[in-house]
PDB file of N, CA and C in Angstrom:
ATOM      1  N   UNK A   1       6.842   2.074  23.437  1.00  0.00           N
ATOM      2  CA  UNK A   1       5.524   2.409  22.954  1.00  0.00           C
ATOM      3  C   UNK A   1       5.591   3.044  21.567  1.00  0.00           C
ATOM      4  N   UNK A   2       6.147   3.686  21.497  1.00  0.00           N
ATOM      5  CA  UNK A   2       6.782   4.646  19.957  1.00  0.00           C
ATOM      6  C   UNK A   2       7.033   3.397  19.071  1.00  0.00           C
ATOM      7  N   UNK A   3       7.808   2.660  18.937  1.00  0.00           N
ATOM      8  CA  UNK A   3       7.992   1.489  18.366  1.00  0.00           C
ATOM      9  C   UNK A   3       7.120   0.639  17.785  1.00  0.00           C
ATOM     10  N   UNK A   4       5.580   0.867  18.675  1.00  0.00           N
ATOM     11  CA  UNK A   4       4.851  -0.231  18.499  1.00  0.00           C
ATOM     12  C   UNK A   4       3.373   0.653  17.417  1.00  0.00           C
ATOM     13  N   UNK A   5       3.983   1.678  17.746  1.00  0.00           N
ATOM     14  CA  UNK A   5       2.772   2.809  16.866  1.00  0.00           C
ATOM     15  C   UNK A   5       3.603   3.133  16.025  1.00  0.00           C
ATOM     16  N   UNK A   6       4.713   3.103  15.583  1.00  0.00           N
ATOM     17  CA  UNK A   6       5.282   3.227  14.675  1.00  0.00           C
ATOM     18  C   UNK A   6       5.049   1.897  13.590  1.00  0.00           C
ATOM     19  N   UNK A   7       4.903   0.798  14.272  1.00  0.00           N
ATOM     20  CA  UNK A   7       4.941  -0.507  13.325  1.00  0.00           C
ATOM     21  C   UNK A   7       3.571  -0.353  12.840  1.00  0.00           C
ATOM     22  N   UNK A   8       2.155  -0.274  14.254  1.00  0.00           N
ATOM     23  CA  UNK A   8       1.119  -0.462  13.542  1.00  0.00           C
ATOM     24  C   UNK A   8       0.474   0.828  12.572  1.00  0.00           C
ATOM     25  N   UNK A   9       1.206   1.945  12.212  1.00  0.00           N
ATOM     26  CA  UNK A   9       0.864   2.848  11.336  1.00  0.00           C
ATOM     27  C   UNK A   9       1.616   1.910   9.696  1.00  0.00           C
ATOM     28  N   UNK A  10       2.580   1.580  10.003  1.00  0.00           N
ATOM     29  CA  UNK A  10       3.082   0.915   9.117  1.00  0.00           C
ATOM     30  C   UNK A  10       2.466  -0.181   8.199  1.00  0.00           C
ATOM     31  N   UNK A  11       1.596  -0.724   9.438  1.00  0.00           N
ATOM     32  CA  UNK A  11       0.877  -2.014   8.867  1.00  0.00           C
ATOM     33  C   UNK A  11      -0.560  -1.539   8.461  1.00  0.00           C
ATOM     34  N   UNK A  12      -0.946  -0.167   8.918  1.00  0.00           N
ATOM     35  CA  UNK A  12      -2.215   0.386   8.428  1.00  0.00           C
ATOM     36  C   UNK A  12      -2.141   1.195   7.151  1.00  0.00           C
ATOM     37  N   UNK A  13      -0.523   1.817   7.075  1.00  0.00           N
ATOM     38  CA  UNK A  13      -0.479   2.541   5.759  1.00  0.00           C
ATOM     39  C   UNK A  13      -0.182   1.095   4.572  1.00  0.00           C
ATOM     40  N   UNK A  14      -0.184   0.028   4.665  1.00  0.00           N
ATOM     41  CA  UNK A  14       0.583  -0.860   3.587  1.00  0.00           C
ATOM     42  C   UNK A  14      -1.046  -1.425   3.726  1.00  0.00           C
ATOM     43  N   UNK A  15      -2.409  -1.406   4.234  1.00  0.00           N
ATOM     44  CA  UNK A  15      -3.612  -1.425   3.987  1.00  0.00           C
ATOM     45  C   UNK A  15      -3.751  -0.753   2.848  1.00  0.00           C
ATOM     46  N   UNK A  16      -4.102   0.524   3.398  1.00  0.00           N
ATOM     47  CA  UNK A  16      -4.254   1.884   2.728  1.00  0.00           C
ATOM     48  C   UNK A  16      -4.108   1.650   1.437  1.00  0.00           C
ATOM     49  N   UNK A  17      -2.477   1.202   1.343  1.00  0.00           N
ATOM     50  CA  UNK A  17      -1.868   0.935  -0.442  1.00  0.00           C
ATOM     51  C   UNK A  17      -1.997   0.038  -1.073  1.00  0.00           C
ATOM     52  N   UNK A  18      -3.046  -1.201  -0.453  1.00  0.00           N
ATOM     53  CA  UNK A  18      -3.417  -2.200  -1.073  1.00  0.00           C
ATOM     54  C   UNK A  18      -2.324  -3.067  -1.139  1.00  0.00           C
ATOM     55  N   UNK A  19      -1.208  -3.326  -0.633  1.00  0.00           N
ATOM     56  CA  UNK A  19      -0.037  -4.097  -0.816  1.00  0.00           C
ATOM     57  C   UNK A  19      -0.290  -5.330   0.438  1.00  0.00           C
ATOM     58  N   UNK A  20       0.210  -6.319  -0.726  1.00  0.00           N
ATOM     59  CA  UNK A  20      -0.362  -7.820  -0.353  1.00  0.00           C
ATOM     60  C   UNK A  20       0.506  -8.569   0.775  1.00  0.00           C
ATOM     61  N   UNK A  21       2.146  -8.496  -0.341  1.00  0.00           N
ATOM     62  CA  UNK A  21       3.544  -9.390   0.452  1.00  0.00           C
ATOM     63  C   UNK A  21       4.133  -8.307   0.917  1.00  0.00           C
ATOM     64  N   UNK A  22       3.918  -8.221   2.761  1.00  0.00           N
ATOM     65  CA  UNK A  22       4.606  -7.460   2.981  1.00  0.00           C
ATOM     66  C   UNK A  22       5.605  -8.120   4.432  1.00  0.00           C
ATOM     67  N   UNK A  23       6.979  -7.214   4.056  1.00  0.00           N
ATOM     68  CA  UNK A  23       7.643  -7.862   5.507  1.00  0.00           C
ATOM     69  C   UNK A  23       7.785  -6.649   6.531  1.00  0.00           C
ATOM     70  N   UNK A  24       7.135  -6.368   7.385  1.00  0.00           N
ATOM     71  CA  UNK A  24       7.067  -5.315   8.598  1.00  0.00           C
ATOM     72  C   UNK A  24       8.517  -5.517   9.664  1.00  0.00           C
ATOM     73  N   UNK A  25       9.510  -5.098   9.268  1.00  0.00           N
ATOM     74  CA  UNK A  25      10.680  -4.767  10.678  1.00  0.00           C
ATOM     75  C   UNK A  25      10.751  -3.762  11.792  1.00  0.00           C
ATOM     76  N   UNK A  26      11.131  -4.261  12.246  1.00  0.00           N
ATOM     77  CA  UNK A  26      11.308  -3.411  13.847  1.00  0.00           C
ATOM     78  C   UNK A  26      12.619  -3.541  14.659  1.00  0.00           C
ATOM     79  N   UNK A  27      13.066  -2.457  15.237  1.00  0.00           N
ATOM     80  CA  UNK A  27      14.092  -2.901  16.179  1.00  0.00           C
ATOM     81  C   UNK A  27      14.328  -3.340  17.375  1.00  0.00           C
ATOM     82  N   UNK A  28      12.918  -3.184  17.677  1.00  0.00           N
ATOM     83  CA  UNK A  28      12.559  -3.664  19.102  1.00  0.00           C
ATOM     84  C   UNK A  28      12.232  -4.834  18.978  1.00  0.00           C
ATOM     85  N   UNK A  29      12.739  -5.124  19.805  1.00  0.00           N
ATOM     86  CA  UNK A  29      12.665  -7.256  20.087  1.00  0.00           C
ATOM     87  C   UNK A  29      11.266  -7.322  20.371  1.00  0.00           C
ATOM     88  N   UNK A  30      11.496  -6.704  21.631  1.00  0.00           N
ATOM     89  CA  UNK A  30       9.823  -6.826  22.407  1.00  0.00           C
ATOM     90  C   UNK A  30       8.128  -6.395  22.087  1.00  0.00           C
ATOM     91  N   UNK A  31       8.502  -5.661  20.898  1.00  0.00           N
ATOM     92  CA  UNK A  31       7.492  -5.324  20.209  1.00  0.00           C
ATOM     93  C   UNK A  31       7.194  -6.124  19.387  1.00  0.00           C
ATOM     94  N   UNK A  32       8.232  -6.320  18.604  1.00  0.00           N
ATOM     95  CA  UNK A  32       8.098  -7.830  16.995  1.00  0.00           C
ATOM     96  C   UNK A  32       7.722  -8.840  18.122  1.00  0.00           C
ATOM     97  N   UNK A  33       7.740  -9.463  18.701  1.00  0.00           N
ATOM     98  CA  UNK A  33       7.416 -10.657  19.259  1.00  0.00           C
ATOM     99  C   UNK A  33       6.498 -10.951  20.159  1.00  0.00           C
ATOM    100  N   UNK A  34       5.987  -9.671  20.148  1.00  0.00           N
ATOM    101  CA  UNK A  34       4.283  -9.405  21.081  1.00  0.00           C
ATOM    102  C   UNK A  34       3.645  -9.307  19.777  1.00  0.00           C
ATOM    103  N   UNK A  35       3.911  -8.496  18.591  1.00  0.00           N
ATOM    104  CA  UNK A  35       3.006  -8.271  17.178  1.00  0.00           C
ATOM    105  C   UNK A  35       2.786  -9.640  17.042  1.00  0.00           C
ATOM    106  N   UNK A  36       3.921 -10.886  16.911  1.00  0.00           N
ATOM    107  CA  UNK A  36       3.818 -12.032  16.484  1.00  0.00           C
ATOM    108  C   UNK A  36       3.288 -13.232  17.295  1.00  0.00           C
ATOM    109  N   UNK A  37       3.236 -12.681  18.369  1.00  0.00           N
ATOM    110  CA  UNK A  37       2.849 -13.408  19.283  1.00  0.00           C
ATOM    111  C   UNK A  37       1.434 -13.697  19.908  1.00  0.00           C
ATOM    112  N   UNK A  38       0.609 -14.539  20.548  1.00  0.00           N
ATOM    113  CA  UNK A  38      -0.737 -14.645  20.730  1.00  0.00           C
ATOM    114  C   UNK A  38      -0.331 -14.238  22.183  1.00  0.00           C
ATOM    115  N   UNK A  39       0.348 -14.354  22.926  1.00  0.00           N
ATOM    116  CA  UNK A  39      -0.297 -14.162  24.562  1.00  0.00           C
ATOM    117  C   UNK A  39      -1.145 -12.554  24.373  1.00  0.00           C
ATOM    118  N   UNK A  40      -1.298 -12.797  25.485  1.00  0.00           N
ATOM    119  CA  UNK A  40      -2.438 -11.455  26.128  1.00  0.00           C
ATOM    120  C   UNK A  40      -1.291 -10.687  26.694  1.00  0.00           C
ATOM    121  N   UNK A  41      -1.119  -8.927  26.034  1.00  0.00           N
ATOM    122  CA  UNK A  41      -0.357  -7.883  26.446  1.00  0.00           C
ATOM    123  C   UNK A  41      -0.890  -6.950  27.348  1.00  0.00           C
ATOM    124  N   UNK A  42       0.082  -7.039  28.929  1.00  0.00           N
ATOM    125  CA  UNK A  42      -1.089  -6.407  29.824  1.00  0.00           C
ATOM    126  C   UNK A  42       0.212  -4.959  29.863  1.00  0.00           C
ATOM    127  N   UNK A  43       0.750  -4.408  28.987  1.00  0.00           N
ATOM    128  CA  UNK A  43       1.617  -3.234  29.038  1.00  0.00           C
ATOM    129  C   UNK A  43       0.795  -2.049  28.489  1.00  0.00           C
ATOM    130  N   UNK A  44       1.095  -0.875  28.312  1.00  0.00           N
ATOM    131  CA  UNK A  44       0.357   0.337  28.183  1.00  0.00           C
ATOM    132  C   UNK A  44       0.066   0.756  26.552  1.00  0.00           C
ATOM    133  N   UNK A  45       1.144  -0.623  25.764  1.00  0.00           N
ATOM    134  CA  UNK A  45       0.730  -0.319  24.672  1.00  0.00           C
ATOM    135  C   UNK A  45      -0.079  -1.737  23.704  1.00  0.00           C
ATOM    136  N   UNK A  46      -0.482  -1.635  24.743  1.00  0.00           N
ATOM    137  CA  UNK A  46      -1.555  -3.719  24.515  1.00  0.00           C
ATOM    138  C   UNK A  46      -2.261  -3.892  23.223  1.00  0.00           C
ATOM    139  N   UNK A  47      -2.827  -2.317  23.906  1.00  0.00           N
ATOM    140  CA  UNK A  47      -4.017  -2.057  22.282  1.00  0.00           C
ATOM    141  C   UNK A  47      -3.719  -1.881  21.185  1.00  0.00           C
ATOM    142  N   UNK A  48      -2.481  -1.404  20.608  1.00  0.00           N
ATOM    143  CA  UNK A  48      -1.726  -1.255  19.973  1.00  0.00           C
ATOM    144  C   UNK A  48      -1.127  -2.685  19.015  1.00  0.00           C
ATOM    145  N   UNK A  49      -1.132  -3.262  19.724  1.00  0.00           N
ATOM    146  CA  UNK A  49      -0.332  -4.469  19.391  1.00  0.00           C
ATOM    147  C   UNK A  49      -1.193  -5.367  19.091  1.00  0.00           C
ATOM    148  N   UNK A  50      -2.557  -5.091  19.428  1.00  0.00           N
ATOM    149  CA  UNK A  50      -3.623  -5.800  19.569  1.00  0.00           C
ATOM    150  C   UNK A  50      -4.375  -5.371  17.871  1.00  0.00           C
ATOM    151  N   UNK A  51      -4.157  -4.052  18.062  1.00  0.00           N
ATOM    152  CA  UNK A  51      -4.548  -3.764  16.481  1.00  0.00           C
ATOM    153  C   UNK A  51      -3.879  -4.219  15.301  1.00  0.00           C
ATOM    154  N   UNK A  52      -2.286  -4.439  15.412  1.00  0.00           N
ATOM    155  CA  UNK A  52      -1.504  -4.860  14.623  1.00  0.00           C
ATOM    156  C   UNK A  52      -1.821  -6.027  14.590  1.00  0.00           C
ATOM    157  N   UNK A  53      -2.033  -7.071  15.877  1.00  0.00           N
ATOM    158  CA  UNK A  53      -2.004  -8.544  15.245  1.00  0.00           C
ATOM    159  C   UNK A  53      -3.319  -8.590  14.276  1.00  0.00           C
ATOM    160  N   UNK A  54      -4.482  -7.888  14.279  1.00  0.00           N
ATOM    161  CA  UNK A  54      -5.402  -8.118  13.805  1.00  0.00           C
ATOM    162  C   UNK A  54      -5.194  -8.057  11.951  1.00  0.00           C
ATOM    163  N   UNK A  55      -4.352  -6.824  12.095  1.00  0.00           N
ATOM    164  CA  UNK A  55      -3.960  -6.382  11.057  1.00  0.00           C
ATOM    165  C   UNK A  55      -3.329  -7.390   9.992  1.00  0.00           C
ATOM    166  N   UNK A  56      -2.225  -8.166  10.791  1.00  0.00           N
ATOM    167  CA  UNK A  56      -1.430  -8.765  10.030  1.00  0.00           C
ATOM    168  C   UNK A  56      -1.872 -10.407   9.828  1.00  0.00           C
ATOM    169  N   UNK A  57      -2.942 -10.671  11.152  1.00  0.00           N
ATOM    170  CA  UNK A  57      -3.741 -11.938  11.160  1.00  0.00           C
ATOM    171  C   UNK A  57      -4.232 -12.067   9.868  1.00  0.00           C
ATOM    172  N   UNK A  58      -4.625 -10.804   9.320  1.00  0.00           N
ATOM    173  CA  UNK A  58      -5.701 -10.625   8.298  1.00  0.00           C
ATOM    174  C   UNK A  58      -5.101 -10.561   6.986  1.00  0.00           C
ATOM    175  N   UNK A  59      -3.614 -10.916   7.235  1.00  0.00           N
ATOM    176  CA  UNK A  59      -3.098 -10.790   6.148  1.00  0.00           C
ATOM    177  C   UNK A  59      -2.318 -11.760   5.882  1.00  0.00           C
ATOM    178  N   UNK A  60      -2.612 -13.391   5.463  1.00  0.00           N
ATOM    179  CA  UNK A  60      -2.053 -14.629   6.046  1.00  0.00           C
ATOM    180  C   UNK A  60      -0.139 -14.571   5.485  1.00  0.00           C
ATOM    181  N   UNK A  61       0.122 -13.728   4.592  1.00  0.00           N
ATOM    182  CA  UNK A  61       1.557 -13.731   3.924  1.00  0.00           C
ATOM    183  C   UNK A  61       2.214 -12.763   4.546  1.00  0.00           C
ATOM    184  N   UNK A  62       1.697 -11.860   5.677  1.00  0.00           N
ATOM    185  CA  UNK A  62       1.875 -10.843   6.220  1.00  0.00           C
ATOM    186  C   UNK A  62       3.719 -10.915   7.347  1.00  0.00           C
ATOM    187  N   UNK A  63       4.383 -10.646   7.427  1.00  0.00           N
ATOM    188  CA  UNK A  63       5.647 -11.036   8.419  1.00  0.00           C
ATOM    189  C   UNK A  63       6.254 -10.191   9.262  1.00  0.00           C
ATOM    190  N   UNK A  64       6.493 -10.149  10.311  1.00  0.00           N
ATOM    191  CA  UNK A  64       7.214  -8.898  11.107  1.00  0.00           C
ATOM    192  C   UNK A  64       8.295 -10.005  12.036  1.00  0.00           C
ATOM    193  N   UNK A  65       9.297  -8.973  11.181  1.00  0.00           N
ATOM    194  CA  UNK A  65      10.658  -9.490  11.951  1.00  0.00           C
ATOM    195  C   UNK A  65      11.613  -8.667  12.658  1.00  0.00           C
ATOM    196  N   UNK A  66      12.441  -9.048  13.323  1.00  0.00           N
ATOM    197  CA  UNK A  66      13.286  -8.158  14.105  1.00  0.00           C
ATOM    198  C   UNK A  66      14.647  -7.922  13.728  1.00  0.00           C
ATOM    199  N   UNK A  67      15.380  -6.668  12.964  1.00  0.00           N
ATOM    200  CA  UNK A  67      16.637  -6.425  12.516  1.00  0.00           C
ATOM    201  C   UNK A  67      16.706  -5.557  13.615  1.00  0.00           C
ATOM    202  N   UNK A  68      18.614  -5.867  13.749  1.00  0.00           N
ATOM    203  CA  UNK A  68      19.625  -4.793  14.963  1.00  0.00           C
ATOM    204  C   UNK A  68      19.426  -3.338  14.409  1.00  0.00           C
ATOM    205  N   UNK A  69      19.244  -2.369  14.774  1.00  0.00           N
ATOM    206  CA  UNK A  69      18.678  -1.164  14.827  1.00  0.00           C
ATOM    207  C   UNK A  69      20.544  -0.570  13.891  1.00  0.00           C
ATOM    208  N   UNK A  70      21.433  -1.453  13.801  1.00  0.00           N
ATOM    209  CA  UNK A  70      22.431  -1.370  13.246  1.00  0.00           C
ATOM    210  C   UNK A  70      22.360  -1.521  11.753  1.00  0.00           C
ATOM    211  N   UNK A  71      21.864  -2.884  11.562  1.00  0.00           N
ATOM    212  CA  UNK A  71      21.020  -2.667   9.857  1.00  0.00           C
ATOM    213  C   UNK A  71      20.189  -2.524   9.653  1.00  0.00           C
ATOM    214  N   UNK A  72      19.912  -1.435  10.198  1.00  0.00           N
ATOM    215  CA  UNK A  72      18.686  -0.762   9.399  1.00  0.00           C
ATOM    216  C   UNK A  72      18.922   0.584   9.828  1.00  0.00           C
ATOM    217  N   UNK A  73      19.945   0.967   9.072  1.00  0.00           N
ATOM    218  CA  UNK A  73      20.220   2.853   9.594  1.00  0.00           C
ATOM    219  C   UNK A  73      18.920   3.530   8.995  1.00  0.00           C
ATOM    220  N   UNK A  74      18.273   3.117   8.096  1.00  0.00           N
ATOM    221  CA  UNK A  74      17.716   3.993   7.113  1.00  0.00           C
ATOM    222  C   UNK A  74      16.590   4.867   8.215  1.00  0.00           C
ATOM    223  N   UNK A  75      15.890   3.510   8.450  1.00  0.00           N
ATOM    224  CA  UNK A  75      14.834   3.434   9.573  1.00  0.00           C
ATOM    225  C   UNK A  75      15.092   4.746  11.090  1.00  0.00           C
ATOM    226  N   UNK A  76      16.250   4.076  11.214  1.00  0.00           N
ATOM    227  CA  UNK A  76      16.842   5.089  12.422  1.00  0.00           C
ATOM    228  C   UNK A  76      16.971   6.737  12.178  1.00  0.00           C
ATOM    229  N   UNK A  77      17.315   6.757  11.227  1.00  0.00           N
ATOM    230  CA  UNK A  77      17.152   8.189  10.245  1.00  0.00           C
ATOM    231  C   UNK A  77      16.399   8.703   9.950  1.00  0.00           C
ATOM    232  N   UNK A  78      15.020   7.975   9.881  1.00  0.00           N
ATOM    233  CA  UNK A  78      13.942   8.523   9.635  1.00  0.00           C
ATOM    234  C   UNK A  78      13.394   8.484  11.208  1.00  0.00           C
ATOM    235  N   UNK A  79      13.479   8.060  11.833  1.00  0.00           N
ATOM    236  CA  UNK A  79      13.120   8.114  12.898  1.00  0.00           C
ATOM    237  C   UNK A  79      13.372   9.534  13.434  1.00  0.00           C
ATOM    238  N   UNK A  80      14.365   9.554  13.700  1.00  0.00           N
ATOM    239  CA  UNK A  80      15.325  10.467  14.009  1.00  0.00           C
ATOM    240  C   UNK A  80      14.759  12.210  13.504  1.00  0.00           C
ATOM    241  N   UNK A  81      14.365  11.787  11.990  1.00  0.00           N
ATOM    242  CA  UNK A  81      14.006  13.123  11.508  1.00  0.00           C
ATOM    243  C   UNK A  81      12.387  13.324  11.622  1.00  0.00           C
ATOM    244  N   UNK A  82      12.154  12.201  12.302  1.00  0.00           N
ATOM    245  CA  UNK A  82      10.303  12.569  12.102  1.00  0.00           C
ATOM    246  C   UNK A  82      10.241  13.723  13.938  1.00  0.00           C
ATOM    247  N   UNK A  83      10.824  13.625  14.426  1.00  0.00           N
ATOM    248  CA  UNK A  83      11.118  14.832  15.339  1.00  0.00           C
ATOM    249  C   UNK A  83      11.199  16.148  14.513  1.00  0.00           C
ATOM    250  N   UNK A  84      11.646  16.375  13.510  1.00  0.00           N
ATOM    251  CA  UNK A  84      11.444  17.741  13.056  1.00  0.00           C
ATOM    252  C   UNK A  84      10.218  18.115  12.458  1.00  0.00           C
ATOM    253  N   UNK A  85       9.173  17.193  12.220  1.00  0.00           N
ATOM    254  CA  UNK A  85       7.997  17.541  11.759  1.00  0.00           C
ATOM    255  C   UNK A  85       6.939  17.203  12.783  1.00  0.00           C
ATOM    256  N   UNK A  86       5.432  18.238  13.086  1.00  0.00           N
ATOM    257  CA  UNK A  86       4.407  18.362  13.470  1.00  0.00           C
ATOM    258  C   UNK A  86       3.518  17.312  12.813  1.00  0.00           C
ATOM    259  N   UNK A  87       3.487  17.349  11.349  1.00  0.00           N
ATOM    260  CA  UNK A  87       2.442  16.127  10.605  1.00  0.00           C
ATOM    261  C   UNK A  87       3.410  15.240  10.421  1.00  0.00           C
ATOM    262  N   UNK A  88       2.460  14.371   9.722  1.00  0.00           N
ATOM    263  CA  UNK A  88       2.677  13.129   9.112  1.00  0.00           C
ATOM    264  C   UNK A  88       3.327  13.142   7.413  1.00  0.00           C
ATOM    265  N   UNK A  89       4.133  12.553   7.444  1.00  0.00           N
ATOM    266  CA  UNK A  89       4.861  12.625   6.152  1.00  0.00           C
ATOM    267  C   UNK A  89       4.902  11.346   5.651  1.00  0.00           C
ATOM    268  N   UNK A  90       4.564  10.996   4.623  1.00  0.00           N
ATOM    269  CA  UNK A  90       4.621   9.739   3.811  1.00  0.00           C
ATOM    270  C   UNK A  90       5.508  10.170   2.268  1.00  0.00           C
ATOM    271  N   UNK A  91       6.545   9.413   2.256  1.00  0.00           N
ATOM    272  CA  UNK A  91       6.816   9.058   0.563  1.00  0.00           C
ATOM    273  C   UNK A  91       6.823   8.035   0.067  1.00  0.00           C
ATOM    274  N   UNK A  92       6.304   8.388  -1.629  1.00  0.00           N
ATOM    275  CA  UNK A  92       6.475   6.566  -1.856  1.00  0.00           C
ATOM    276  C   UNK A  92       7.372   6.533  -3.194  1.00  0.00           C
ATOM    277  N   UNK A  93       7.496   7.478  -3.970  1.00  0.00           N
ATOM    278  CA  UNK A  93       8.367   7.581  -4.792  1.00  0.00           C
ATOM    279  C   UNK A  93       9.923   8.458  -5.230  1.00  0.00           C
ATOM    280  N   UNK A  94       9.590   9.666  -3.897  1.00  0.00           N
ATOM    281  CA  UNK A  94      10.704   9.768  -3.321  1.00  0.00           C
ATOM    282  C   UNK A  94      11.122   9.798  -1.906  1.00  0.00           C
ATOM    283  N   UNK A  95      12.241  10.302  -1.530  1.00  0.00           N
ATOM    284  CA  UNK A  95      12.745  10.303  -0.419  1.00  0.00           C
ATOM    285  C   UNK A  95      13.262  11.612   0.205  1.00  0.00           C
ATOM    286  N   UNK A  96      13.681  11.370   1.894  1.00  0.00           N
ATOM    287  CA  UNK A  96      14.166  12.917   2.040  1.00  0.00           C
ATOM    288  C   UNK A  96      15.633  12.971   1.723  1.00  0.00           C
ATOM    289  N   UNK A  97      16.246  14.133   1.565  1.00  0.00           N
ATOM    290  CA  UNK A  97      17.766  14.407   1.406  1.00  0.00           C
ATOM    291  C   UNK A  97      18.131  14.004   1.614  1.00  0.00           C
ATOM    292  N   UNK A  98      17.699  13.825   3.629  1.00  0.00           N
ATOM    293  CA  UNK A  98      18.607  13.656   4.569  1.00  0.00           C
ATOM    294  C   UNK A  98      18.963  11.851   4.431  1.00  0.00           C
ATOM    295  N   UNK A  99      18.158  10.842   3.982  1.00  0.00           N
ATOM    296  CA  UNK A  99      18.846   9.619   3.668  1.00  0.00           C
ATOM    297  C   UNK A  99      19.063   9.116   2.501  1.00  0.00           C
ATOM    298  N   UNK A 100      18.901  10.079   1.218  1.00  0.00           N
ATOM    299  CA  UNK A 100      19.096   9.484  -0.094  1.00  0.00           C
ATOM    300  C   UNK A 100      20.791   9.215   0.030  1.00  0.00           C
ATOM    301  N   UNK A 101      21.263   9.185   0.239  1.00  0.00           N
ATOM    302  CA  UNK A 101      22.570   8.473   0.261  1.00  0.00           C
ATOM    303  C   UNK A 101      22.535   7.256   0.318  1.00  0.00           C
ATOM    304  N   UNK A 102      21.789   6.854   1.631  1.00  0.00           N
ATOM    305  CA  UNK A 102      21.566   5.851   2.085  1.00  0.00           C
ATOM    306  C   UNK A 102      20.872   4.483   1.255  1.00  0.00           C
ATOM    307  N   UNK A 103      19.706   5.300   0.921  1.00  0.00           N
ATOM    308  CA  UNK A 103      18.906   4.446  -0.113  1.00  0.00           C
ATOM    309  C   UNK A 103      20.032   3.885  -1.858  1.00  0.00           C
ATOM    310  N   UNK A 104      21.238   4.923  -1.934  1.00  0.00           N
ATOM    311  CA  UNK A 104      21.692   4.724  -3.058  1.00  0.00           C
ATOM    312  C   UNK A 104      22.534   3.290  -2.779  1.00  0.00           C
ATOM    313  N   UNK A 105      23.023   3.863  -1.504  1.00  0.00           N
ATOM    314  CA  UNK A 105      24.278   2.857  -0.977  1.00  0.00           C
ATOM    315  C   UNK A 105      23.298   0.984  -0.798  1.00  0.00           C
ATOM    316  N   UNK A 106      22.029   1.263  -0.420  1.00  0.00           N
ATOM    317  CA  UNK A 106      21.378  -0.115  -0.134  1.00  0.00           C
ATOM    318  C   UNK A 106      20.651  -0.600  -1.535  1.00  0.00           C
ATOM    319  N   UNK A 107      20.648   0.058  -2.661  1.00  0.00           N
ATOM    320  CA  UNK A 107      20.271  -0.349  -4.038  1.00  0.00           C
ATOM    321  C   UNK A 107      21.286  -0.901  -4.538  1.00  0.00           C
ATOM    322  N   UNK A 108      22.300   0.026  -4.366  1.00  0.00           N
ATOM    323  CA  UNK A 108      23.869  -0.218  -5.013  1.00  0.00           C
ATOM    324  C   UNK A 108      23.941  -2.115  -4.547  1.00  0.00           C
ATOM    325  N   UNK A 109      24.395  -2.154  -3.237  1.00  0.00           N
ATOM    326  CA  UNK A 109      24.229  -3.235  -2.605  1.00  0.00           C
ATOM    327  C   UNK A 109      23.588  -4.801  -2.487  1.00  0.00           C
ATOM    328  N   UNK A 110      22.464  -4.346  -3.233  1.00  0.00           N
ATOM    329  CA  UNK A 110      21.085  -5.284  -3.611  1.00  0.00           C
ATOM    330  C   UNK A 110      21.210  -5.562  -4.805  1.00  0.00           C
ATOM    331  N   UNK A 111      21.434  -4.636  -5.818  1.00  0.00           N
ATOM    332  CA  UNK A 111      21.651  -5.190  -7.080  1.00  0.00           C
ATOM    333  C   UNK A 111      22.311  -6.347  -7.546  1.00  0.00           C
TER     334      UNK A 111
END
């Protein structure tokens, strides 16, 4: 369930920012492929998923795919640290401490 409100905040904050081409990942199999999927979700987080497809319906270039929770430490890290906070934290031009390493090592990489 965390997974799946985690994606569709994702797909509501990349509204928010007006951003067009976007690719939405997840590590959960079963979540990316209910977001992408048309059947009818009779699980506890239906509505959820139900908001996202709308979301991303509405966004015909829109993509959510599924990476091993292995590449994508960054994600896991942030995950991980959104347990230490009460609110909501968004960055968009920087990052926290705790994964700027990370981000150097996956620029480094990409370049």
């Amino acid at each position: 369930m965390y997974e799946a409100l985690a994606l569709r905040r994702a797909a509501t904050l990349c509204v928010e920012l007006g951003f067009s081409n976007i690719i939405l990942e997840g590590d959960s199999q079963v979540v990316v492929k209910a977001a992408s999927g048309m059947e009818e979700i009779w699980t506890d987080y239906g509505t959820i998923v139900e908001d996202m497809r709308i979301l991303i319906g509405s966004n015909q270039i829109w993509r959510v795919r599924f990476v091993y929770r292995e590449a994508n430490t960054i994600a896991h890290k942030l995950s991980k640290l959104a347990f230490k906070y009460t609110d909501e934290r968004v960055w968009i031009e920087e990052c926290p401490i705790e994964i700027l390493s990370d981000i150097q090592k996956k620029r480094y990489y990409n370049d």
